[in-house]
Protein backbone atom coordinates (compact mmCIF):
# COMPACT_ATOMS: atom_id res chain seq x y z
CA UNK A 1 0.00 0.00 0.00
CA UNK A 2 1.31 3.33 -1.17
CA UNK A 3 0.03 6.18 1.27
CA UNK A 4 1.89 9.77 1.22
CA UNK A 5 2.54 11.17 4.46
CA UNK A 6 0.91 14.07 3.49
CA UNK A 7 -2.69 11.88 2.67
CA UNK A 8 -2.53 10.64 6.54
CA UNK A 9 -1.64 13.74 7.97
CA UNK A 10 -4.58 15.97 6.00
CA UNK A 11 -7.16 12.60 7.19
CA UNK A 12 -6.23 13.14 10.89
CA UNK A 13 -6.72 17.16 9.97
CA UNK A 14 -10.23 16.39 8.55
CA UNK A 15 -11.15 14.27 11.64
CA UNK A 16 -10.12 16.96 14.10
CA UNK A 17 -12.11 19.71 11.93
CA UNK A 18 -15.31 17.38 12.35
CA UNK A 19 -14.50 16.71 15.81
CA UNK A 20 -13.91 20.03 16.70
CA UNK A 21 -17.17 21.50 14.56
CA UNK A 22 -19.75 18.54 16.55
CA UNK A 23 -18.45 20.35 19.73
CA UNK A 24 -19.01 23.54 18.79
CA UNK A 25 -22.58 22.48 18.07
CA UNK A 26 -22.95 21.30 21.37
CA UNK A 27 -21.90 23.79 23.06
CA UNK A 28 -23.56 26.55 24.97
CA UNK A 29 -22.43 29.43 22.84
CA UNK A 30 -24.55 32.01 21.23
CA UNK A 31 -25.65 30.86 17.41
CA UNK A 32 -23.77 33.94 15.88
CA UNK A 33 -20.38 32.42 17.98
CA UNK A 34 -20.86 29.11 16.80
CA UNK A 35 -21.25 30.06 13.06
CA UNK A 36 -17.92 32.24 13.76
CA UNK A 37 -16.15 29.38 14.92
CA UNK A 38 -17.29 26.56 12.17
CA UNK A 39 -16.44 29.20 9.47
CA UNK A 40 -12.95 30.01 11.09
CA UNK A 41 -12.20 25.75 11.35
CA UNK A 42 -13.65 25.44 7.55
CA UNK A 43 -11.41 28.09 6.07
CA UNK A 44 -8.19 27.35 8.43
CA UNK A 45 -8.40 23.90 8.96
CA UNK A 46 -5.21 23.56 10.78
CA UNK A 47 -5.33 27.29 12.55
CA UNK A 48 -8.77 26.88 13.18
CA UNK A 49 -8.09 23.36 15.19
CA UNK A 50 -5.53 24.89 17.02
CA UNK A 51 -6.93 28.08 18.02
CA UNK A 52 -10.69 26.27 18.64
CA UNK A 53 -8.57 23.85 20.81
CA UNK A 54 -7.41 26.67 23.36
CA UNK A 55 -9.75 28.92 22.99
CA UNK A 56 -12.93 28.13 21.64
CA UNK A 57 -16.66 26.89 23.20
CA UNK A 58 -17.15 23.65 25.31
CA UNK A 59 -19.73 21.01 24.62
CA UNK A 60 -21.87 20.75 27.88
CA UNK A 61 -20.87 17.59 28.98
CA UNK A 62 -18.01 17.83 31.77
């Protein structure tokens, strides 16, 4: 099996990004704040993660 580094690394990306979206949705945050956040891990996939990951809105469980 021939996989590129680059083909793993942009999957574990995409999982993050869809992780880090369904949280947003759960989370507590104003509807305007959520659409800010989804749009800013859409267009910045990699940024986005990070920046959602230390700063951005909880999911109400915990």
């Amino acid at each position: 099996m021939d996989i590129q580094v680059g083909g793993v690394f942009g999957l574990l990306i995409l999982i993050g990004d869809i992780w880090a979206i369904i949280n947003i949705l759960g989370s507590r945050s104003e509807t305007l704040h959520k659409l800010l956040w989804i749009l800013l891990v859409i267009f910045l996939p990699l940024v986005g993660l990070v920046i959602w990951f230390f700063a951005g809105p909880r999911s109400n469980s915990g």
